[in-house]
C-alpha atoms as a PDB file:
ATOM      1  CA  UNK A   1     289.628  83.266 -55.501  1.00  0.00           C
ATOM      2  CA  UNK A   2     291.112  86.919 -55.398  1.00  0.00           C
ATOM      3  CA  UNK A   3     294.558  85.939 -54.912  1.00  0.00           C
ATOM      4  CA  UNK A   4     296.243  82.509 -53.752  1.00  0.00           C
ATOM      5  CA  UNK A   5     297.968  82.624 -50.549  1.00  0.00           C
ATOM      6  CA  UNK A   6     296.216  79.322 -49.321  1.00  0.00           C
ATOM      7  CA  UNK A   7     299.756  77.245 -50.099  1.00  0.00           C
ATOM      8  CA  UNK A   8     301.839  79.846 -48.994  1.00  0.00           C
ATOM      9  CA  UNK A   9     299.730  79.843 -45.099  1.00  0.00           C
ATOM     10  CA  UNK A  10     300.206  76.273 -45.282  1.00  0.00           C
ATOM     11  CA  UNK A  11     304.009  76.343 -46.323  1.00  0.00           C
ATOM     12  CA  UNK A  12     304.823  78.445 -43.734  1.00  0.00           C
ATOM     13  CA  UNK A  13     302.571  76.530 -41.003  1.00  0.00           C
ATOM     14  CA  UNK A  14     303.900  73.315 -42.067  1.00  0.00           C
ATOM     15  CA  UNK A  15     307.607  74.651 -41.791  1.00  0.00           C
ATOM     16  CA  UNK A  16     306.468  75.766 -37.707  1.00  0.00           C
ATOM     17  CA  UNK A  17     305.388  71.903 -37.076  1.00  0.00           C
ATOM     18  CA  UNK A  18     308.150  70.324 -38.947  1.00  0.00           C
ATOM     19  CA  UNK A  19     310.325  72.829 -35.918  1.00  0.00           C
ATOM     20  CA  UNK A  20     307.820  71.084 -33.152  1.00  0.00           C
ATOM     21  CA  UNK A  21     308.928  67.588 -34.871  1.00  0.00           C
ATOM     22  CA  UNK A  22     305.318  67.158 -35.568  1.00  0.00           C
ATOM     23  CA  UNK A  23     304.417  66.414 -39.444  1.00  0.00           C
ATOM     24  CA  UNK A  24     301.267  68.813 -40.407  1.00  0.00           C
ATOM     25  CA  UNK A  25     299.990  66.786 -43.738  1.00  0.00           C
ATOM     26  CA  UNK A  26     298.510  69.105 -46.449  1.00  0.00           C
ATOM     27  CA  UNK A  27     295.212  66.550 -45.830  1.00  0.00           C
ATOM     28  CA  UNK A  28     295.126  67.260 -42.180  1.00  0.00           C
ATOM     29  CA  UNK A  29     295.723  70.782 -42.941  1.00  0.00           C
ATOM     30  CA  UNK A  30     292.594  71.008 -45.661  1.00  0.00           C
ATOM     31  CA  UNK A  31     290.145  68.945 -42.903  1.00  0.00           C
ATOM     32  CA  UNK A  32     291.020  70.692 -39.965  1.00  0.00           C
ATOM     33  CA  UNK A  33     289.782  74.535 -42.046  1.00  0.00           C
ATOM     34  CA  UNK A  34     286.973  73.217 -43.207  1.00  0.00           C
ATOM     35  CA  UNK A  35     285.719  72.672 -40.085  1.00  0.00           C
ATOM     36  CA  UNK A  36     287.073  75.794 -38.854  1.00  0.00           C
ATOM     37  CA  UNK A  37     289.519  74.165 -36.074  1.00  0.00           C
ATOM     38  CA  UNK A  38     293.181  75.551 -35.904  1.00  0.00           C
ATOM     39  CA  UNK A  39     296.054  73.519 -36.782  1.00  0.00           C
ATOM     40  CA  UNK A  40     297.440  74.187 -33.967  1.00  0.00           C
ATOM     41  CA  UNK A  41     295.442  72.259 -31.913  1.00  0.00           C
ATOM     42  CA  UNK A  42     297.090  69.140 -33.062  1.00  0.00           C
ATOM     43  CA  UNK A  43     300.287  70.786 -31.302  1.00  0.00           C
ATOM     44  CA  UNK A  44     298.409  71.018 -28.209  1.00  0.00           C
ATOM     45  CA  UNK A  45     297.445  67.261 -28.196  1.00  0.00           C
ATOM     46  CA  UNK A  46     300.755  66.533 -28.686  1.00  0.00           C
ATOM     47  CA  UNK A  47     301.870  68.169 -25.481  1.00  0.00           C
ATOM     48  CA  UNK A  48     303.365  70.736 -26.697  1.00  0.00           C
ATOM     49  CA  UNK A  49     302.944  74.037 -24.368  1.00  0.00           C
ATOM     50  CA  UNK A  50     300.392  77.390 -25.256  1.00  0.00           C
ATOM     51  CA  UNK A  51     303.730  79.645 -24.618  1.00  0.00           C
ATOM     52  CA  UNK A  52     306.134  77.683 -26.946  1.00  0.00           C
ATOM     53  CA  UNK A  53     303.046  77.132 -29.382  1.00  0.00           C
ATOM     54  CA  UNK A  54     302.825  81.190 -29.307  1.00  0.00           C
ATOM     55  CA  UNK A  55     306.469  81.594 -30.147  1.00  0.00           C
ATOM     56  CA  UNK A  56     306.112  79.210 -33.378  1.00  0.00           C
ATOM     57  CA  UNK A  57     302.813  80.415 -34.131  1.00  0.00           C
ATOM     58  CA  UNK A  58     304.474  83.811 -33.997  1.00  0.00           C
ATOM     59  CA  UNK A  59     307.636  82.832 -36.503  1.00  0.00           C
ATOM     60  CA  UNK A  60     304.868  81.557 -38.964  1.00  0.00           C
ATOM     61  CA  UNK A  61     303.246  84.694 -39.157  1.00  0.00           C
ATOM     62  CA  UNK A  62     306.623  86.142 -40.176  1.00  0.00           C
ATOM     63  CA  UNK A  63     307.374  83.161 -42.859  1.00  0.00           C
ATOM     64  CA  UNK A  64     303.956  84.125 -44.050  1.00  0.00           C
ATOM     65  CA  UNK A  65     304.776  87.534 -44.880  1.00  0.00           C
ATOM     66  CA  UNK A  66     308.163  87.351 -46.268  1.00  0.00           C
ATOM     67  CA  UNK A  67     306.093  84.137 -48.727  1.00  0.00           C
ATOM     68  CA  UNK A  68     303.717  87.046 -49.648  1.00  0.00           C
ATOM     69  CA  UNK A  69     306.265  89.637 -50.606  1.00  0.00           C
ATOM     70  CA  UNK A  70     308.407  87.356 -52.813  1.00  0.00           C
ATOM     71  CA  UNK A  71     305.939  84.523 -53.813  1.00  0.00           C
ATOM     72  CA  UNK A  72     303.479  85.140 -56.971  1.00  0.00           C
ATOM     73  CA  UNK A  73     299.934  85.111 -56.001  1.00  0.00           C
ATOM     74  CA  UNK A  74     298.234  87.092 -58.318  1.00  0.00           C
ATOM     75  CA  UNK A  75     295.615  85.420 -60.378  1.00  0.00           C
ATOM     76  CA  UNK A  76     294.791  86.664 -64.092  1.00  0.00           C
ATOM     77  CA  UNK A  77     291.950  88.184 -64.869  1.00  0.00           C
ATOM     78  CA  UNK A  78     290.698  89.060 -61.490  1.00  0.00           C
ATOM     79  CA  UNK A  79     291.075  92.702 -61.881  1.00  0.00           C
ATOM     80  CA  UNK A  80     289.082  92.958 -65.185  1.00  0.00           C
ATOM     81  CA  UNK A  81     286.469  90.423 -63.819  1.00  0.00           C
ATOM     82  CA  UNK A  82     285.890  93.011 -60.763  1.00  0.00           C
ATOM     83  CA  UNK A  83     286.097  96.091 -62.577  1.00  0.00           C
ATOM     84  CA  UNK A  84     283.039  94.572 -64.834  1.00  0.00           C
ATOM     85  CA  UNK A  85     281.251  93.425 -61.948  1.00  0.00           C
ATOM     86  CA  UNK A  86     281.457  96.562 -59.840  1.00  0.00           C
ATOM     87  CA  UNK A  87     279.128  98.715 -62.491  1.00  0.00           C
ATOM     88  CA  UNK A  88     275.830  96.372 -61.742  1.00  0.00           C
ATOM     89  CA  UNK A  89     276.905  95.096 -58.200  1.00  0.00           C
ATOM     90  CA  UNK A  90     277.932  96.350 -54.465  1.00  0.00           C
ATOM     91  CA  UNK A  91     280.877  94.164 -53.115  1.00  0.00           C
ATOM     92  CA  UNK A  92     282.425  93.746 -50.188  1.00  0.00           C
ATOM     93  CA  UNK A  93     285.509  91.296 -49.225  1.00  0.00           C
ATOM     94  CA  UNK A  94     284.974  89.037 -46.273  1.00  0.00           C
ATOM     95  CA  UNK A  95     288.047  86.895 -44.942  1.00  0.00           C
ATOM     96  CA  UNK A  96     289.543  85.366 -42.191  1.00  0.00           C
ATOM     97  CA  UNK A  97     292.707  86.917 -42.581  1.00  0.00           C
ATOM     98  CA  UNK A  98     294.410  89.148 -40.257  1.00  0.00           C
ATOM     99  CA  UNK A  99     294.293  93.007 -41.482  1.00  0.00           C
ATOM    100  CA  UNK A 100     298.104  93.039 -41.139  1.00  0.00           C
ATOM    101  CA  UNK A 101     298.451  90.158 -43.622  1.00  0.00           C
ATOM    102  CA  UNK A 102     295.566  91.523 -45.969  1.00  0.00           C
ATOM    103  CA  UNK A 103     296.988  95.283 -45.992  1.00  0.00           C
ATOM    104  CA  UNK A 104     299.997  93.130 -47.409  1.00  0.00           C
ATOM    105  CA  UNK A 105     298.453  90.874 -50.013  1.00  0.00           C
ATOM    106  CA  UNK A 106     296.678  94.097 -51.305  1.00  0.00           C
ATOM    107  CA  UNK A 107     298.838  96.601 -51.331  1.00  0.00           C
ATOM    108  CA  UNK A 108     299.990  96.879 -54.750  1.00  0.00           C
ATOM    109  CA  UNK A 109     296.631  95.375 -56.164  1.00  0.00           C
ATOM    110  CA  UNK A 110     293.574  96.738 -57.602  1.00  0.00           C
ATOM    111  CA  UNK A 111     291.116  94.894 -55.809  1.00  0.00           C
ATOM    112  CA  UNK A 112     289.839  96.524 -52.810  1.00  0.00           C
ATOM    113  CA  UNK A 113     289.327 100.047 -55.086  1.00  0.00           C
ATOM    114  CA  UNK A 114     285.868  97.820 -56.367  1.00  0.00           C
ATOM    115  CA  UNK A 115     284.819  97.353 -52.636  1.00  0.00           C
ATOM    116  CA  UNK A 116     282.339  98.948 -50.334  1.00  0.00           C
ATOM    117  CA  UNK A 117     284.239  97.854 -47.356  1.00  0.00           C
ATOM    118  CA  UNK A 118     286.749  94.945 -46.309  1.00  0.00           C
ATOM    119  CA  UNK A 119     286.017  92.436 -43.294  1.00  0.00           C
ATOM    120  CA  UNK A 120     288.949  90.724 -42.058  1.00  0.00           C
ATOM    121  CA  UNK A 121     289.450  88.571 -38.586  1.00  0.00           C
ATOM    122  CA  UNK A 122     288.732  90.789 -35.417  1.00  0.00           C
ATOM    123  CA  UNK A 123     285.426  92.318 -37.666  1.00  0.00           C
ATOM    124  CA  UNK A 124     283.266  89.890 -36.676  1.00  0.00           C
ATOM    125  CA  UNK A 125     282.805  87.724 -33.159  1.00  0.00           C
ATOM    126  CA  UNK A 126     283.530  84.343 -35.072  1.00  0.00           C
ATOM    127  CA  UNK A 127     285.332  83.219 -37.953  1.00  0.00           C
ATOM    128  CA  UNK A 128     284.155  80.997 -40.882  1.00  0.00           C
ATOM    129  CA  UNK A 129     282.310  78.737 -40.674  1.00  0.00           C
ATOM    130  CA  UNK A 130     280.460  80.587 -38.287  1.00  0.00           C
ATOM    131  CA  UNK A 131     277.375  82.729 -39.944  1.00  0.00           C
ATOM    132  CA  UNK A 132     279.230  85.948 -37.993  1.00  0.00           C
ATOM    133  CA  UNK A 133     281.489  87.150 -41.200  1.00  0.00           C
ATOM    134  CA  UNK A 134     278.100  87.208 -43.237  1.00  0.00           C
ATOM    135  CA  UNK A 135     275.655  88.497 -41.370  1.00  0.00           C
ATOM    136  CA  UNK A 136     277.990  91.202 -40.015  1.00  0.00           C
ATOM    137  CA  UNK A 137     278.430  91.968 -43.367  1.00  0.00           C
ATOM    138  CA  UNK A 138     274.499  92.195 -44.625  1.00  0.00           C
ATOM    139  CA  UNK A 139     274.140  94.692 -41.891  1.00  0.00           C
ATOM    140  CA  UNK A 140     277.051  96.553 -42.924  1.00  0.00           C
ATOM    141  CA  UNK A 141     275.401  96.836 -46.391  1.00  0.00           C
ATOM    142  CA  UNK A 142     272.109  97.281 -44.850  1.00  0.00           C
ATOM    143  CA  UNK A 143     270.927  93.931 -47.250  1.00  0.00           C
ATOM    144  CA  UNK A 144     268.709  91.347 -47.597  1.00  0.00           C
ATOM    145  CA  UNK A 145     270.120  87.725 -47.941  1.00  0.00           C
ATOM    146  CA  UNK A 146     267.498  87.035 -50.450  1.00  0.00           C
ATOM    147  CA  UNK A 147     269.137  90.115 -52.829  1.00  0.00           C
ATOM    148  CA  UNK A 148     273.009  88.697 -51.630  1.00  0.00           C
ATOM    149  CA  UNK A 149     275.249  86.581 -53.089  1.00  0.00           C
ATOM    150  CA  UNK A 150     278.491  85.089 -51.638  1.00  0.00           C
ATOM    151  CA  UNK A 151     281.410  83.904 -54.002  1.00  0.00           C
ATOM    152  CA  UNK A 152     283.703  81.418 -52.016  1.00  0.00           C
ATOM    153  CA  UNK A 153     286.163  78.938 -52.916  1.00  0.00           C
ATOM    154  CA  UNK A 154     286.330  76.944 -49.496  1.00  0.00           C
ATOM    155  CA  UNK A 155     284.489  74.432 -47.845  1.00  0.00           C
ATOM    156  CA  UNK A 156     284.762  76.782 -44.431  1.00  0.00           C
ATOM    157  CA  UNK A 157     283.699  79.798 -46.106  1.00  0.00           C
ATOM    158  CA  UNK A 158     280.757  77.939 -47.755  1.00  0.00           C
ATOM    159  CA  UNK A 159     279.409  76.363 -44.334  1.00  0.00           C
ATOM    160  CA  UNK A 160     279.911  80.409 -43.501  1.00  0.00           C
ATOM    161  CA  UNK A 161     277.250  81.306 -46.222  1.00  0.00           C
ATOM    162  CA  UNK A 162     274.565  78.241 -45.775  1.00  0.00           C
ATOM    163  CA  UNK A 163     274.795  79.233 -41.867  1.00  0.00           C
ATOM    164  CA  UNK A 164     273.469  82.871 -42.243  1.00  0.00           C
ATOM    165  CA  UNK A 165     271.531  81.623 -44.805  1.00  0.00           C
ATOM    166  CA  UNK A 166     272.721  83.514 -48.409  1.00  0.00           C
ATOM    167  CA  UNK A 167     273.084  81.527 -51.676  1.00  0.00           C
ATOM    168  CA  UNK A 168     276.887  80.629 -52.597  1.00  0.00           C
ATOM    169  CA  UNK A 169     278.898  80.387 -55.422  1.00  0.00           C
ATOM    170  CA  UNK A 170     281.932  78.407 -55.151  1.00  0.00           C
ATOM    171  CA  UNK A 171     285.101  78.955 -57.602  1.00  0.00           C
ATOM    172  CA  UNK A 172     287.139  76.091 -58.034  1.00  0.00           C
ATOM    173  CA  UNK A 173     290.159  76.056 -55.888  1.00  0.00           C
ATOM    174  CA  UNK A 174     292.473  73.412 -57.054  1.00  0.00           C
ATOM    175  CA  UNK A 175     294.549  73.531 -53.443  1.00  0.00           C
ATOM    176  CA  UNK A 176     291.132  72.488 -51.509  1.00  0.00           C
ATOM    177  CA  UNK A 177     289.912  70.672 -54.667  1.00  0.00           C
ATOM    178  CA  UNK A 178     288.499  67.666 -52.357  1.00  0.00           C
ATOM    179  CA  UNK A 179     286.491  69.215 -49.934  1.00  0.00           C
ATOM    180  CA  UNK A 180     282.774  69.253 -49.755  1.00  0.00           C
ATOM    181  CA  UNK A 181     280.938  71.815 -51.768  1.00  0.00           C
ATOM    182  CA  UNK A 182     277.492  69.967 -51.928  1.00  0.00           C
ATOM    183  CA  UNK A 183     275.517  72.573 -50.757  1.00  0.00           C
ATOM    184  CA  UNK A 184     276.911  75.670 -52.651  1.00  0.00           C
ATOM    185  CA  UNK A 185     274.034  77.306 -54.941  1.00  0.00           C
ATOM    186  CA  UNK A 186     276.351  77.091 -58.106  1.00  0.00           C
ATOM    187  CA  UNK A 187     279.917  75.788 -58.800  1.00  0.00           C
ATOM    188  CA  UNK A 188     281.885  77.695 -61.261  1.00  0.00           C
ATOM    189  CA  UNK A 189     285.454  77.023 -62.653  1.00  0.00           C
ATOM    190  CA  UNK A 190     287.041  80.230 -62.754  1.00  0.00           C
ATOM    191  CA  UNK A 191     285.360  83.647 -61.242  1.00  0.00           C
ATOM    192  CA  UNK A 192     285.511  84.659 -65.048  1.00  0.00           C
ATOM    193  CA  UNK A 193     282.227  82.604 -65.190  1.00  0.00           C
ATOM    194  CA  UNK A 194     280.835  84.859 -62.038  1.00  0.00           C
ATOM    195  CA  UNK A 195     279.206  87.970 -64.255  1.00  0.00           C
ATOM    196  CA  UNK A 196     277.329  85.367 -66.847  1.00  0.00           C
ATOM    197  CA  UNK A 197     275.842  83.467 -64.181  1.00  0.00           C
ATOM    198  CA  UNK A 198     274.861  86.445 -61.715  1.00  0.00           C
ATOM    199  CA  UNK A 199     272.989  87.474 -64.564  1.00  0.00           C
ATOM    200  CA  UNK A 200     271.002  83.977 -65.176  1.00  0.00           C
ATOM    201  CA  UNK A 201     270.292  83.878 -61.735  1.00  0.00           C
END
C-alpha cells in the first residue's frame, strides 16, 4: 500500500525452499499469511531441521535486502496522498516487518516524516492477524476505535483490524488480489481514493 515489497519477500523466500528442494507456490505462499502461519512451517513438515531451517531462513533475510536496495518498490503518488492526509489526520504505520528491513525500505522515502510513530514486529506481543498491532497502537495514540481507521491491503492485516475491532479500508493489492476481504468497511482501488472517502465517512 506504501511501498511493494510483498513479491520481493516472496522471491527471496521462494529462492530459500527451492535450496531445501521444496517448491513454495506463490498460492501456498498468499494462504499460509493470511492466516498468519509462517512458510516455514511447511519446511518443518517436511523434515527438514529448526537449525538448518535457521540458516536458510537467515540467507533469505539477506536476499531480501539486497531485492530492496536494487528492486523498484516505490509506488506513485503515495507521498502526495500522505502529505494531504497528514493536515486533517494523525497516522501511524503498523507492520509486520522487522525494523531492520523497514529502516531499509524507508530510508530514502518520505513516508514516515507524516507519522506519529512506526510499529514494526517485536512492538507488539503478536503479529497480524492478531488484534495486538492495533490495539497497541490505539493506546499509543491514546484513541478510540470508534474515531480510528485502519488502511490495509491484506487479508492478515484486515483479520488484524476486525479483531480489535476498528473499521478497515482495504487498497487493492494486485499480488494478494484473491484473498478474502469480505469484511473490510470499504474497498478502494488505489489509496488515492483514501482522502475522498475518509471524508464521506
Amino acid at each position: 500500500m506504501l511501498v511493494d515489497t510483498e513479491p520481493l519477500f516472496f522471491e527471496a523466500t521462494r529462492r530459500e525452499f527451492t535450496e531445501l528442494g521444496i517448491m513454495l507456490s506463490r498460492g501456498d505462499y498468499i494462504r499460509d499469511m493470511a492466516r498468519g502461519v509462517s512458510a516455514w512451517e511447511r519446511a518443518v513438515a517436511a523434515g527438514i531441521s529448526r537449525d538448518e531451517i535457521g540458516v536458510h531462513k537467515q540467507r533469505r533475510n539477506d536476499i531480501y535486502q539486497d531485492l530492496l536496495r536494487h528492486r523498484a518498490i516505490g509506488i506513485a503518488g503515495v507521498e502526495a496522498v500522505l502529505e494531504e492526509l497528514s493536515r486533517d489526520y494523525a497516522m501511524a504505520i503498523v507492520t509486520t516487518a522487522r525494523r531492520v528491513d523497514f529502516d531499509l525500505i524507508h530510508r530514502r522515502r518520505n513516508i514516515v516524516k507524516h507519522m506519529s510513530f512506526v510499529l514494526t514486529n517485536g512492538d507488539y506481543p503478536r503479529k497480524k492477524p492478531f488484534p495486538d498491532p492495533y490495539l497497541t497502537a490505539l493506546a499509543r495514540f491514546g484513541a478510540r476505535k470508534e474515531e480510528t481507521v485502519v488502511v490495509e491491503d491484506s487479508q492478515r492485516g484486515l483479520l488484524a483490524a476486525v479483531a480489535a475491532g476498528i473499521d478497515c479500508v482495504v487498497v487493492e493489492n494486485e499480488f494478494v488480489r484473491e484473498q478474502d476481504f469480505s469484511t473490510a468497511t470499504h474497498r478502494i482501488e488505489s489509496l488515492a481514493m483514501l482522502p475522498t472517502l475518509l471524508r464521506e465517512m
